[in-house]
PDB file of N, CA and C in Angstrom:
ATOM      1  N   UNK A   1       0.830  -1.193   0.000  1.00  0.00           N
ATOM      2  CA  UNK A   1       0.000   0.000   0.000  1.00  0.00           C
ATOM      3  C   UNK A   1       0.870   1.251   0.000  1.00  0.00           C
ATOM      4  N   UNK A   2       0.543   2.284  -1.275  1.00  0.00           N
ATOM      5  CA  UNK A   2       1.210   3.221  -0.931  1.00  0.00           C
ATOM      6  C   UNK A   2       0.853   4.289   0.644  1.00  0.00           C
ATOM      7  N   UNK A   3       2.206   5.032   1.122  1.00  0.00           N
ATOM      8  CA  UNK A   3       2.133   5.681   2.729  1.00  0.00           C
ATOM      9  C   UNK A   3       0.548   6.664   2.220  1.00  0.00           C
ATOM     10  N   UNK A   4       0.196   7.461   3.620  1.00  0.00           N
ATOM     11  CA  UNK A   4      -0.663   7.867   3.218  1.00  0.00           C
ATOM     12  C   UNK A   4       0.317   9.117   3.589  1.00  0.00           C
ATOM     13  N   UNK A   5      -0.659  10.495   3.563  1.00  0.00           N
ATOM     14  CA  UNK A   5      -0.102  12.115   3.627  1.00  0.00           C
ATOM     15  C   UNK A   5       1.060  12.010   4.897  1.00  0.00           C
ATOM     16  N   UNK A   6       0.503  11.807   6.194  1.00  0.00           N
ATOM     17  CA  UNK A   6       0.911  11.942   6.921  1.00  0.00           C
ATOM     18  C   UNK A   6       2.269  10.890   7.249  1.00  0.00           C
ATOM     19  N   UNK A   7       1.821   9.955   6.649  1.00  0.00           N
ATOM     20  CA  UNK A   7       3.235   9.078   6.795  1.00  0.00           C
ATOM     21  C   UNK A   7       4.004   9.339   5.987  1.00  0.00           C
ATOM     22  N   UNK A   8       4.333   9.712   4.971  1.00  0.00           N
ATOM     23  CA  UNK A   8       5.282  10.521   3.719  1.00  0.00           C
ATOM     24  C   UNK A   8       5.690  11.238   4.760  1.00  0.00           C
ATOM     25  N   UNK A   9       5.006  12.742   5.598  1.00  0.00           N
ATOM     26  CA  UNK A   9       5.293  13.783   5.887  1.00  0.00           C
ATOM     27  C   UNK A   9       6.442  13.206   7.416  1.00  0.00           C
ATOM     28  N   UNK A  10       6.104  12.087   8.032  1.00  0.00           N
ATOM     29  CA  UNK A  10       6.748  11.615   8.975  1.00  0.00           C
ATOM     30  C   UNK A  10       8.181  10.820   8.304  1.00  0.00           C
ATOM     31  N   UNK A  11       8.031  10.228   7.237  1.00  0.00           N
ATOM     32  CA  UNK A  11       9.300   9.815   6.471  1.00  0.00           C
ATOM     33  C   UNK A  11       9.955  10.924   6.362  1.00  0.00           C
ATOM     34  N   UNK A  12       9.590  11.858   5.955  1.00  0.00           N
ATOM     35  CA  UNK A  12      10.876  12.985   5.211  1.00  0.00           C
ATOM     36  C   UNK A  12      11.352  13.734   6.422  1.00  0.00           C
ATOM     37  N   UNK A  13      10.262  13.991   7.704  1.00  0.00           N
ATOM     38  CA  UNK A  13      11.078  14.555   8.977  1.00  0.00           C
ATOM     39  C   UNK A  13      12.250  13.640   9.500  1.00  0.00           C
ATOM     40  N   UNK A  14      11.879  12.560   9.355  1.00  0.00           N
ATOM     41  CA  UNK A  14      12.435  11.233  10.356  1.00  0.00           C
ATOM     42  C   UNK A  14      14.075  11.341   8.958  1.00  0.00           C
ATOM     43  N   UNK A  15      13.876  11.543   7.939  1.00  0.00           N
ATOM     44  CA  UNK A  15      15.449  11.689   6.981  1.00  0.00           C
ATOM     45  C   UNK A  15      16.203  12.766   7.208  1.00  0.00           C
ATOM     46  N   UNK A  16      17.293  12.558   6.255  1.00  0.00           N
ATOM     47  CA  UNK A  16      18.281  13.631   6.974  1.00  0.00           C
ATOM     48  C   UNK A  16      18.640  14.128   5.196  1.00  0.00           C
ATOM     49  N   UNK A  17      17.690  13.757   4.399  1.00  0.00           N
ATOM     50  CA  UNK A  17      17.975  13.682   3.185  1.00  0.00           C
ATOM     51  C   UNK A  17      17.543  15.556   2.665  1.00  0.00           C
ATOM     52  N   UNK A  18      16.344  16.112   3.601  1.00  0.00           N
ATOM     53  CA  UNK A  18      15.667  17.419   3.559  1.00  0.00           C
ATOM     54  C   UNK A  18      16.137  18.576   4.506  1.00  0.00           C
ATOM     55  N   UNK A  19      16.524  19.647   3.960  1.00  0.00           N
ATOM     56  CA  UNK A  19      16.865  20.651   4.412  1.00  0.00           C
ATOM     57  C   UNK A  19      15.718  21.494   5.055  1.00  0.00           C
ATOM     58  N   UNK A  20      14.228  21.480   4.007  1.00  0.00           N
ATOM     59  CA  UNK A  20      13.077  22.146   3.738  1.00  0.00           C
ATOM     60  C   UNK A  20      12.281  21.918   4.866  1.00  0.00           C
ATOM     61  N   UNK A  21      12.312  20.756   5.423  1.00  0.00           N
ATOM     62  CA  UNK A  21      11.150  20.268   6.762  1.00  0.00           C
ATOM     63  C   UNK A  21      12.028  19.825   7.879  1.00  0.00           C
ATOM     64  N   UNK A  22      11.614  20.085   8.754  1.00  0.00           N
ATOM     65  CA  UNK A  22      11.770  19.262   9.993  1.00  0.00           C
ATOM     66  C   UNK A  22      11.289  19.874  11.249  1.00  0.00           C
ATOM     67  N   UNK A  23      11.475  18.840  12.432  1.00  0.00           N
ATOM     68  CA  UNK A  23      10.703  19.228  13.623  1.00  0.00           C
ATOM     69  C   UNK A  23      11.578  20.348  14.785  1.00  0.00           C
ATOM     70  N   UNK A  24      10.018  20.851  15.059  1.00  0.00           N
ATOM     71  CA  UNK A  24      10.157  21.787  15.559  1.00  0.00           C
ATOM     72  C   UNK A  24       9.621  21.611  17.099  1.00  0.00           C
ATOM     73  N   UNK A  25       9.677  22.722  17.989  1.00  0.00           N
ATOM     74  CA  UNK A  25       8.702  22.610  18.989  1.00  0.00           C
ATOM     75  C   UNK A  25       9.386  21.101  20.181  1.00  0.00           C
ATOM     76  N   UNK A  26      10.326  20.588  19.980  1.00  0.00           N
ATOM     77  CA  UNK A  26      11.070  19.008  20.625  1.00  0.00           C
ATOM     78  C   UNK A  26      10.183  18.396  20.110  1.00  0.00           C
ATOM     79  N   UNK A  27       9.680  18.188  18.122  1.00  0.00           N
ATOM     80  CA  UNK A  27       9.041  17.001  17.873  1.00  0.00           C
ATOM     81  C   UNK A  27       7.349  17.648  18.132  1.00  0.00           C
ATOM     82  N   UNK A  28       6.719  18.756  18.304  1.00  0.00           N
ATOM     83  CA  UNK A  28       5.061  18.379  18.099  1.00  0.00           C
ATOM     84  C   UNK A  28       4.885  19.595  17.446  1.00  0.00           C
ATOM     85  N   UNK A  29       6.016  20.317  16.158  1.00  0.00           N
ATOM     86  CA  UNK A  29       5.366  20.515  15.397  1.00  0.00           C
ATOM     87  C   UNK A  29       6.471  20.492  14.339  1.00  0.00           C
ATOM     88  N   UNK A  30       5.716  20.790  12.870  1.00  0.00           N
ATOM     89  CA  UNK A  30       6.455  20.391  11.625  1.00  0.00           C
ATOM     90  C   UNK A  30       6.430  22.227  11.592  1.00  0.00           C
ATOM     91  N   UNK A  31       7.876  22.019  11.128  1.00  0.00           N
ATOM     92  CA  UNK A  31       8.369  23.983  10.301  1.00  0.00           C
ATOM     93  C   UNK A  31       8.937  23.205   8.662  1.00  0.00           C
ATOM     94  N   UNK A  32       8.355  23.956   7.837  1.00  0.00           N
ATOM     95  CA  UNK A  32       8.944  24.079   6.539  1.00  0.00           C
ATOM     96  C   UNK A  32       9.167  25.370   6.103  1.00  0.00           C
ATOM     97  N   UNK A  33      10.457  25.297   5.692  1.00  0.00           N
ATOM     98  CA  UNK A  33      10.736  26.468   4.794  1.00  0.00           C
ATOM     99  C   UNK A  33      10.396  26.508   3.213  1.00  0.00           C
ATOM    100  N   UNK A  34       9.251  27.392   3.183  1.00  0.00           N
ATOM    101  CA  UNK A  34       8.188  27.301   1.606  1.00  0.00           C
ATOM    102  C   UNK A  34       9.382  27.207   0.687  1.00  0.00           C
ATOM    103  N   UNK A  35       9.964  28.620   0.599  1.00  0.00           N
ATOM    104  CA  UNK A  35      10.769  28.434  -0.774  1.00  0.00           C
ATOM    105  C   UNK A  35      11.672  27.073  -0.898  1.00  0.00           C
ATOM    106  N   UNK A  36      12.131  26.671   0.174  1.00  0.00           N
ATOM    107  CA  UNK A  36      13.588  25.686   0.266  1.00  0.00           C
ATOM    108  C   UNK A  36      12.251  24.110  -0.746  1.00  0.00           C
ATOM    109  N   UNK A  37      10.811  24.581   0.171  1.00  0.00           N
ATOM    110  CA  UNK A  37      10.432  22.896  -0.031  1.00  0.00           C
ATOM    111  C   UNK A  37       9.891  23.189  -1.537  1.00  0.00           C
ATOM    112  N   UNK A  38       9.394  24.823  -1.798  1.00  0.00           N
ATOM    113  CA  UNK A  38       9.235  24.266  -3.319  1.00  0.00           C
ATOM    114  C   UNK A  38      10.177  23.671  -4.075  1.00  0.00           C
ATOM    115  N   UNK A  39      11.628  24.405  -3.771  1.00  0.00           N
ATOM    116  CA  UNK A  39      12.811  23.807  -4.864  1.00  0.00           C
ATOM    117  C   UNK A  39      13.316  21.995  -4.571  1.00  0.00           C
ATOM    118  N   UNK A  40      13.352  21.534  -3.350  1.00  0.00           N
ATOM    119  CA  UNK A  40      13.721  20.640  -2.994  1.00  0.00           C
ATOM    120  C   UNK A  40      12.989  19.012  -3.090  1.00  0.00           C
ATOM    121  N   UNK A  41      11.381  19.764  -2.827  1.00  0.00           N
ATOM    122  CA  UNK A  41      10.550  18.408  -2.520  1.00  0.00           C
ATOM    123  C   UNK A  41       9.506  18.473  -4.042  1.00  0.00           C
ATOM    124  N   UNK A  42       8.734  19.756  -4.222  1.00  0.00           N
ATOM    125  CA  UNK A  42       7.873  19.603  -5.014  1.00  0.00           C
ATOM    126  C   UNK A  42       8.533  20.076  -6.393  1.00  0.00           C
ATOM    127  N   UNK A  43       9.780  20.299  -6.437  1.00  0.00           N
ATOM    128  CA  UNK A  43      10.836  20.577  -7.812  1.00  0.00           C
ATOM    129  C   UNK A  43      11.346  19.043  -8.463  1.00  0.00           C
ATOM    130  N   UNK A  44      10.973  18.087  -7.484  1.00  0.00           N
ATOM    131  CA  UNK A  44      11.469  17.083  -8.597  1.00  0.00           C
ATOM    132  C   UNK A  44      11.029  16.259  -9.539  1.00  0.00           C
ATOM    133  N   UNK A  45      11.453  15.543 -10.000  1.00  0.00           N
ATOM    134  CA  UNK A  45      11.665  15.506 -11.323  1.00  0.00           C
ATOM    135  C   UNK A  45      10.447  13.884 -11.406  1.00  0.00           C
ATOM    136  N   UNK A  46       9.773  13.396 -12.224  1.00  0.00           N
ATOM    137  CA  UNK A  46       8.250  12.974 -12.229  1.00  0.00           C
ATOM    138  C   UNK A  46       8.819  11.452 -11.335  1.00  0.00           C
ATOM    139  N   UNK A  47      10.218  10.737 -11.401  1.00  0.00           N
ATOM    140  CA  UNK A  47      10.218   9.653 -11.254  1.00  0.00           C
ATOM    141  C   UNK A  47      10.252   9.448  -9.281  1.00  0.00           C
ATOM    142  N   UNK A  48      10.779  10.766  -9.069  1.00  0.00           N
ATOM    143  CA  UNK A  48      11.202  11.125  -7.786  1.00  0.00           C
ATOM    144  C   UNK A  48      10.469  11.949  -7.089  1.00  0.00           C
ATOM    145  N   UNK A  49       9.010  12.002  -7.571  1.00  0.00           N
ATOM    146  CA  UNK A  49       8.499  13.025  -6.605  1.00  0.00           C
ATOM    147  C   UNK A  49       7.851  12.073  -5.097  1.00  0.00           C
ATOM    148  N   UNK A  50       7.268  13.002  -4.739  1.00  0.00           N
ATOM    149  CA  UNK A  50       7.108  11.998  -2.584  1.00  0.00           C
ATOM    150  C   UNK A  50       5.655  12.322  -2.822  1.00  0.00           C
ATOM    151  N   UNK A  51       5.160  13.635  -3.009  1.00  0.00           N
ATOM    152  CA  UNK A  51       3.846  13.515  -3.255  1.00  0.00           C
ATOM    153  C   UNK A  51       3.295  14.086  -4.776  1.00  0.00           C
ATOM    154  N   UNK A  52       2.346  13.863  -5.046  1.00  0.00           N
ATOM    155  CA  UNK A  52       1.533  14.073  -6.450  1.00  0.00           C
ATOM    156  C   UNK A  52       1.712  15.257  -6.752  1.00  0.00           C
ATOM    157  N   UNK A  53       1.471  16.381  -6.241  1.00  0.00           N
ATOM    158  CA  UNK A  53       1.984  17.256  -6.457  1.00  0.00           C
ATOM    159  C   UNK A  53       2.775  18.435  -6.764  1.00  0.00           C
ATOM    160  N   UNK A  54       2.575  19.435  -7.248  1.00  0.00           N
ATOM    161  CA  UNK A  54       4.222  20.344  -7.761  1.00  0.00           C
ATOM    162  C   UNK A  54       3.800  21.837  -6.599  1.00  0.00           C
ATOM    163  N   UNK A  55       2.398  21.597  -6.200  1.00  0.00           N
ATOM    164  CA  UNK A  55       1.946  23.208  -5.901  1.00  0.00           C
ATOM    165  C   UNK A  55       2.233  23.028  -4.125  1.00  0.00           C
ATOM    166  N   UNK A  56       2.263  23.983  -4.021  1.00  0.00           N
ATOM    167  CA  UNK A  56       2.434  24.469  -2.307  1.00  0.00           C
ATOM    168  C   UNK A  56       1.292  24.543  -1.393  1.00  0.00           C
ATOM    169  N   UNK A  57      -0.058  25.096  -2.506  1.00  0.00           N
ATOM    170  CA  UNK A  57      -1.118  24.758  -2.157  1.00  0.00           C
ATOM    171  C   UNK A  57      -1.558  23.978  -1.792  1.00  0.00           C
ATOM    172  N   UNK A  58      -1.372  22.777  -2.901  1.00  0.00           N
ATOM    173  CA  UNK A  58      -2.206  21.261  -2.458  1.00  0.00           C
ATOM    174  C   UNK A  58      -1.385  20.891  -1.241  1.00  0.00           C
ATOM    175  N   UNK A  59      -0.285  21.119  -0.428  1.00  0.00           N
ATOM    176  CA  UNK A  59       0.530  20.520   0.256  1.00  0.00           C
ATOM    177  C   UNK A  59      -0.047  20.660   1.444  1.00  0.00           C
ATOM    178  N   UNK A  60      -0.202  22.793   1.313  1.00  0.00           N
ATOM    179  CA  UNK A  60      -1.195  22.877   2.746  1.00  0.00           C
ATOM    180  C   UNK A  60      -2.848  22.237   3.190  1.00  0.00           C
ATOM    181  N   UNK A  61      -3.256  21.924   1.542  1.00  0.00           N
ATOM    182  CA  UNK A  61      -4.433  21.887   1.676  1.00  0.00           C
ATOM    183  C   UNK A  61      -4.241  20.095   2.805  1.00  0.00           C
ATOM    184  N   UNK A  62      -3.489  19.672   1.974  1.00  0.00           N
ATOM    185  CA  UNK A  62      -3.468  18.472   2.826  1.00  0.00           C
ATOM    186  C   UNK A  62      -3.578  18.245   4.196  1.00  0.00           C
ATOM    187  N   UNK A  63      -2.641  19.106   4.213  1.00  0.00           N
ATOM    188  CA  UNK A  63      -2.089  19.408   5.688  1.00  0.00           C
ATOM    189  C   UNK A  63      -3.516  19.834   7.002  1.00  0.00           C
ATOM    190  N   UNK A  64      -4.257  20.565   6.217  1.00  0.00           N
ATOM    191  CA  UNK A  64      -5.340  20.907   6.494  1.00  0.00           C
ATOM    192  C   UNK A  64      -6.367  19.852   7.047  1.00  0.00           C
ATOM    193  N   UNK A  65      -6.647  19.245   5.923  1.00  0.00           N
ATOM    194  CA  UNK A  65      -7.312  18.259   5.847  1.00  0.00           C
ATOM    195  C   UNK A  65      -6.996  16.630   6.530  1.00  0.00           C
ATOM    196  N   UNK A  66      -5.875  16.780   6.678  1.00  0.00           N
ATOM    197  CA  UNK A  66      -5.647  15.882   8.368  1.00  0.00           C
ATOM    198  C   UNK A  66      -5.106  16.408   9.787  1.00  0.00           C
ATOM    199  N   UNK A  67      -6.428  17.600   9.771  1.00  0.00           N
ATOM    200  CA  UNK A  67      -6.138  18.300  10.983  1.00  0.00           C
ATOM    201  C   UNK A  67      -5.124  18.817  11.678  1.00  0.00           C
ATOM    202  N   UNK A  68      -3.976  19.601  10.458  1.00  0.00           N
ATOM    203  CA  UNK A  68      -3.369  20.142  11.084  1.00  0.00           C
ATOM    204  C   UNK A  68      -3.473  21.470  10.876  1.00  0.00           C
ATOM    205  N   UNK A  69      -2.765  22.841  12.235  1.00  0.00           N
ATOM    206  CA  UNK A  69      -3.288  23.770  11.961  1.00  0.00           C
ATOM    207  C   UNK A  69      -1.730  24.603  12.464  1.00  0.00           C
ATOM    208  N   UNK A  70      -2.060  25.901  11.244  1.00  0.00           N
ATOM    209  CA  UNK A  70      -1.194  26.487  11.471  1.00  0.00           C
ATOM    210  C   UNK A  70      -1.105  27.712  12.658  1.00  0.00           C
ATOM    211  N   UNK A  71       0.234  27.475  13.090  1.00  0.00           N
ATOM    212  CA  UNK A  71       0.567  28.273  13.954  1.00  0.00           C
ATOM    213  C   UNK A  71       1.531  29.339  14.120  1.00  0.00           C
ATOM    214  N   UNK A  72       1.388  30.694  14.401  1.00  0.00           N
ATOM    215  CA  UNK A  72       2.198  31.549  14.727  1.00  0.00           C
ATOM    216  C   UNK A  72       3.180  31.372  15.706  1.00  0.00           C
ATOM    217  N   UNK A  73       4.755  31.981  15.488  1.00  0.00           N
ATOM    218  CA  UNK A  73       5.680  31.738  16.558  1.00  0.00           C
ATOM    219  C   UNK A  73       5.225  33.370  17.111  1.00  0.00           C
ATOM    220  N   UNK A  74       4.969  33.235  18.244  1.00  0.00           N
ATOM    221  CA  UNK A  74       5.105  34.172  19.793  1.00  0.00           C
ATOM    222  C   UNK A  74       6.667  34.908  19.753  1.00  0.00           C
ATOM    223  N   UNK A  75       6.692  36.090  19.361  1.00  0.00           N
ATOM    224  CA  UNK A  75       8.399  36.921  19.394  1.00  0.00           C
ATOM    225  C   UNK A  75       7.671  37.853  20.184  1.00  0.00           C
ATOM    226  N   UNK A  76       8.618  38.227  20.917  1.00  0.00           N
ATOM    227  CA  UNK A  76       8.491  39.527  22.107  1.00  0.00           C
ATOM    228  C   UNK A  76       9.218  40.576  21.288  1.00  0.00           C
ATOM    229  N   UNK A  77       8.438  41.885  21.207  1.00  0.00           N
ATOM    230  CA  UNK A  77       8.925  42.500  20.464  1.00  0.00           C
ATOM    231  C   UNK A  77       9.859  43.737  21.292  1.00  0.00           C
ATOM    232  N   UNK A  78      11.150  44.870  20.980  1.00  0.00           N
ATOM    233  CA  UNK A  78      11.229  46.059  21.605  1.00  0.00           C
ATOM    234  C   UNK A  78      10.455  47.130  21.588  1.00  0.00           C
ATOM    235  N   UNK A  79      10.567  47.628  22.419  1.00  0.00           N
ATOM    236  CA  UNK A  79       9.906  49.372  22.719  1.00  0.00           C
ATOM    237  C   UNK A  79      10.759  50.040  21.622  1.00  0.00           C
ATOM    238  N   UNK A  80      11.950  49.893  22.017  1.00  0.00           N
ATOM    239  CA  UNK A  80      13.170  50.923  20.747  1.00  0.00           C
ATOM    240  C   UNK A  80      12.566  51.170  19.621  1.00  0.00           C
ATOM    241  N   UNK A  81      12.886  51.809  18.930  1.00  0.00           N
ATOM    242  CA  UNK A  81      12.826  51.805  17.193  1.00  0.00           C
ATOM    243  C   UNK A  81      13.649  51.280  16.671  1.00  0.00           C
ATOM    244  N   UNK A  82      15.308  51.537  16.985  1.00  0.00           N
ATOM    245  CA  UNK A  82      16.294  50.636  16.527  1.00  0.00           C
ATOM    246  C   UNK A  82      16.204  49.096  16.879  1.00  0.00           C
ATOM    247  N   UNK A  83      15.694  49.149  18.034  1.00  0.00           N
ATOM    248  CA  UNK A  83      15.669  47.280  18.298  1.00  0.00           C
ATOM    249  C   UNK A  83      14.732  46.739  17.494  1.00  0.00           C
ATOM    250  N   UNK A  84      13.282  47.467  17.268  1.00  0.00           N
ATOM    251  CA  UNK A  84      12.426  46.635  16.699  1.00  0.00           C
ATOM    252  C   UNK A  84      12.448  46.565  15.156  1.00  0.00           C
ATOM    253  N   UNK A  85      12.974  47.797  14.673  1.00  0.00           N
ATOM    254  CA  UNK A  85      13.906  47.405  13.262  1.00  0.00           C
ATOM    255  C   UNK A  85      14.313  46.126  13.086  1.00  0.00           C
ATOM    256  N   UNK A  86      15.665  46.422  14.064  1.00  0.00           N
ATOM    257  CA  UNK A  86      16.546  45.259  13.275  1.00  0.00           C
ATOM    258  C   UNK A  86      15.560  43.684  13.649  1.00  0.00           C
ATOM    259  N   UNK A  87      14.473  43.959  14.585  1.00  0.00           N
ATOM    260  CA  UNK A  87      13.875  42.520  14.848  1.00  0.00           C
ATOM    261  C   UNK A  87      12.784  42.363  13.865  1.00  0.00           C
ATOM    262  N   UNK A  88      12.415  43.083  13.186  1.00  0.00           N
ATOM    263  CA  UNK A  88      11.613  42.830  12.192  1.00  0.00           C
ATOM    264  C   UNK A  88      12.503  42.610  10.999  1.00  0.00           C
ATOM    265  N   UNK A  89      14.071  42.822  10.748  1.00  0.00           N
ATOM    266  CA  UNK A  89      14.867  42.831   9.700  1.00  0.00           C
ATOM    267  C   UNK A  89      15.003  41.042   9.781  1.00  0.00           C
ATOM    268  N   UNK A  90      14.890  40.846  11.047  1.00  0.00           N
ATOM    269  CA  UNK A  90      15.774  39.169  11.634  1.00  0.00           C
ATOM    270  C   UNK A  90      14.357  38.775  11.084  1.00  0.00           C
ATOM    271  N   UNK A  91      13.061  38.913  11.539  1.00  0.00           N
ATOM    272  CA  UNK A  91      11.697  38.123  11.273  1.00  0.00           C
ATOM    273  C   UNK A  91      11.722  37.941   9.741  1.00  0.00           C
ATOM    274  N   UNK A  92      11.435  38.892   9.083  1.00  0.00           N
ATOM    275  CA  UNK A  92      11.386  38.472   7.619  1.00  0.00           C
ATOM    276  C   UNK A  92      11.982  37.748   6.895  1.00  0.00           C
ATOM    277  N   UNK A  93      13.077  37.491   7.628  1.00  0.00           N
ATOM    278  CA  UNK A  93      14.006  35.863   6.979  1.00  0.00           C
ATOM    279  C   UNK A  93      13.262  35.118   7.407  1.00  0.00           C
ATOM    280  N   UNK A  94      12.665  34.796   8.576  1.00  0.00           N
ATOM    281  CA  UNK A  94      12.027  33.600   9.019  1.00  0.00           C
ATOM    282  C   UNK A  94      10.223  33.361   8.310  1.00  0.00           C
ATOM    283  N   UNK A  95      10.142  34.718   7.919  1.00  0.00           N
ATOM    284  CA  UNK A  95       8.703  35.061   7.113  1.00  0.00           C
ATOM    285  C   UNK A  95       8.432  33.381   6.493  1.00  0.00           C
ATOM    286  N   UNK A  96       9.189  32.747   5.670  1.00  0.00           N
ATOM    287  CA  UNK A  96       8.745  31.813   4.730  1.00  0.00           C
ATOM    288  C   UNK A  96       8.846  30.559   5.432  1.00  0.00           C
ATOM    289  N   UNK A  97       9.094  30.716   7.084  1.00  0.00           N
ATOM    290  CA  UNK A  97       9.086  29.276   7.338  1.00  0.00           C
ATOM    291  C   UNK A  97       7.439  29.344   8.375  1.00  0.00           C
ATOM    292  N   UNK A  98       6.632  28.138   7.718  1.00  0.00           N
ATOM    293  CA  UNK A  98       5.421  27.927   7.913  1.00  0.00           C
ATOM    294  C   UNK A  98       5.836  26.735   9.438  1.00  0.00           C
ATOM    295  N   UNK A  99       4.846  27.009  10.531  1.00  0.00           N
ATOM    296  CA  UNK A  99       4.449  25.805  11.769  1.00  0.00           C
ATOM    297  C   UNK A  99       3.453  25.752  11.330  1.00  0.00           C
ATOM    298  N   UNK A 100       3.226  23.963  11.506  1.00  0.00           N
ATOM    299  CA  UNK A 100       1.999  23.590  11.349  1.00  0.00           C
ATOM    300  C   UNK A 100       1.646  22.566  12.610  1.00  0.00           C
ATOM    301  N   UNK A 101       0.906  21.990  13.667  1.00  0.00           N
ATOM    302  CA  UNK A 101       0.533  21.366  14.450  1.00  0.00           C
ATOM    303  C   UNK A 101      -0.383  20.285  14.358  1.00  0.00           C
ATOM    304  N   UNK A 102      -0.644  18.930  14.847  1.00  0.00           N
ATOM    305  CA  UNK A 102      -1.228  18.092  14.870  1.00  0.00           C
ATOM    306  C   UNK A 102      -1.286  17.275  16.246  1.00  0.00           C
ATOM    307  N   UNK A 103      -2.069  17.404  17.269  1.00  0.00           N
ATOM    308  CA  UNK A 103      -1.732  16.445  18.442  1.00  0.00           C
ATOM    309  C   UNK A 103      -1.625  15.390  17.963  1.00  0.00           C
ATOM    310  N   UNK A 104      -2.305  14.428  17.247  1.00  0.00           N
ATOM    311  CA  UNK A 104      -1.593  13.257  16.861  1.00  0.00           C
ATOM    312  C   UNK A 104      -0.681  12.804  15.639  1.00  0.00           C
ATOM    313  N   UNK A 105       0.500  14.162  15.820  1.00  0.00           N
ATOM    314  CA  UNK A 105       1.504  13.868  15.154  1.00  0.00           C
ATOM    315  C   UNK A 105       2.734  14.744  15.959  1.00  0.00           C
ATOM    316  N   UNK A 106       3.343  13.652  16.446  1.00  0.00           N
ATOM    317  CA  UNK A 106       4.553  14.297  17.466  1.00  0.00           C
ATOM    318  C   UNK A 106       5.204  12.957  17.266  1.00  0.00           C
ATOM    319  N   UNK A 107       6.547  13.878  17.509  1.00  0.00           N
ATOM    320  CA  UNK A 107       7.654  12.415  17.482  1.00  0.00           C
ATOM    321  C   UNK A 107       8.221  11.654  18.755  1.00  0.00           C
ATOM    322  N   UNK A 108       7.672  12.000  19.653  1.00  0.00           N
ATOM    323  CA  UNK A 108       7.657  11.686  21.019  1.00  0.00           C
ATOM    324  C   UNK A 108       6.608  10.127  20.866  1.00  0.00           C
ATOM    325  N   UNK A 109       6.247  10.237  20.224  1.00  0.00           N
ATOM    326  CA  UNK A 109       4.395   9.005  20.186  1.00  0.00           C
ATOM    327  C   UNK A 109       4.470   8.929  18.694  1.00  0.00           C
ATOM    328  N   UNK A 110       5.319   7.920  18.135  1.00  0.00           N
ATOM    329  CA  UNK A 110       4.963   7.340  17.032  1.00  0.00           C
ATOM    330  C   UNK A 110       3.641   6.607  16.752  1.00  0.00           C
ATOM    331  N   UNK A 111       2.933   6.486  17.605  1.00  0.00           N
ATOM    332  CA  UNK A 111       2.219   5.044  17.386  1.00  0.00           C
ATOM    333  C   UNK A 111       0.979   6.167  17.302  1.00  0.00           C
ATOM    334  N   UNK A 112       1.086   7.372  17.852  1.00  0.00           N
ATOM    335  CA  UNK A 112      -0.324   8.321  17.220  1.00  0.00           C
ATOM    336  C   UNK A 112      -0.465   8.651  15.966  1.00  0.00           C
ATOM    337  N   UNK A 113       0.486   8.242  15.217  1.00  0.00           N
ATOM    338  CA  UNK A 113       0.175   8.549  14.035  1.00  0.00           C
ATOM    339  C   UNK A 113      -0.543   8.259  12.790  1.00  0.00           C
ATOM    340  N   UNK A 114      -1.022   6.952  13.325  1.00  0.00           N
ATOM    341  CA  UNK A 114      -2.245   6.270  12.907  1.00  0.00           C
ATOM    342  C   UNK A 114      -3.492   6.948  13.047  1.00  0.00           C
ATOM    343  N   UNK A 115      -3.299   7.613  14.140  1.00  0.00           N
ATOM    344  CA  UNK A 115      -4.527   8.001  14.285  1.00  0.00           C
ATOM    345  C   UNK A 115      -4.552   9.824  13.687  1.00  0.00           C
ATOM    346  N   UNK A 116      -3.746  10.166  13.042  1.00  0.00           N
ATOM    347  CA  UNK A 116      -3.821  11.299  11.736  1.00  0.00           C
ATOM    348  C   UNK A 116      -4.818  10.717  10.452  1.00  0.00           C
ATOM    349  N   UNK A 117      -6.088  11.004  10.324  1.00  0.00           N
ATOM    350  CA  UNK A 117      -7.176  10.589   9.844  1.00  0.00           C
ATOM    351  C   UNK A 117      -7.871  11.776   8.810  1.00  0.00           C
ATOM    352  N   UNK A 118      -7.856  11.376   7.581  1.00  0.00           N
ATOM    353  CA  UNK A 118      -8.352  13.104   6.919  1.00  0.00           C
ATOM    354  C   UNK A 118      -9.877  12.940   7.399  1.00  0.00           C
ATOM    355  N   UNK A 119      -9.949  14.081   7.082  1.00  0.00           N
ATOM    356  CA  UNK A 119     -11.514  15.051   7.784  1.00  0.00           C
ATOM    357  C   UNK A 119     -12.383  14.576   6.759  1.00  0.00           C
TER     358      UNK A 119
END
């Protein structure tokens, strides 16, 4: 049987083969960096792709659709003007990396991952 969404998405964290994904949070949540995973995961080539897709869209939609949800990282910001400059200069690099969450998908509890079920 081919993996389903979520087990692909647990193969490519669990490799060391991807620059684009991995865990975040000690393991209960997935960070991808958009641009890195368009070029890396959904850039290849028809014999080598992981999922059906080429778009970024369908990736989240997936993602969606087995209950996972995206999340904002919490930054404490400065009062300064110069501090909060340069901390909004540092954020916008991090702009393209997406958290996404699933309680039953953490790498602490493999065995919940069965129970990642689309909606």
């Amino acid at each position: 049987l081919p993996l389903s969404f979520p087990q692909k998405l647990w193969e490519m964290l669990e490799s060391d083969q991807f620059q684009s994904i991995w865990w975040s949070e000690g393991g209960k949540c997935v960070a991808i960096n958009e641009e890195l995973f368009k070029e890396e995961v959904l850039g290849r080539g028809r014999h080598q792709r992981i999922f059906y897709t080429q778009r970024m869209r369908s990736v989240i939609r997936q993602l969606n659709l087995y209950g996972f949800t995206k999340i904002q990282r919490d930054v404490q910001r400065s009062a300064s003007l110069p501090e909060f400059l340069a901390e909004e200069a540092a954020l916008s690099a991090h702009s393209q990396i997406l958290y996404y969450y699933n309680p039953c998908f953490n790498r602490a509890h493999p065995q919940l991952l069965e129970m990642c079920m689309r909606r």
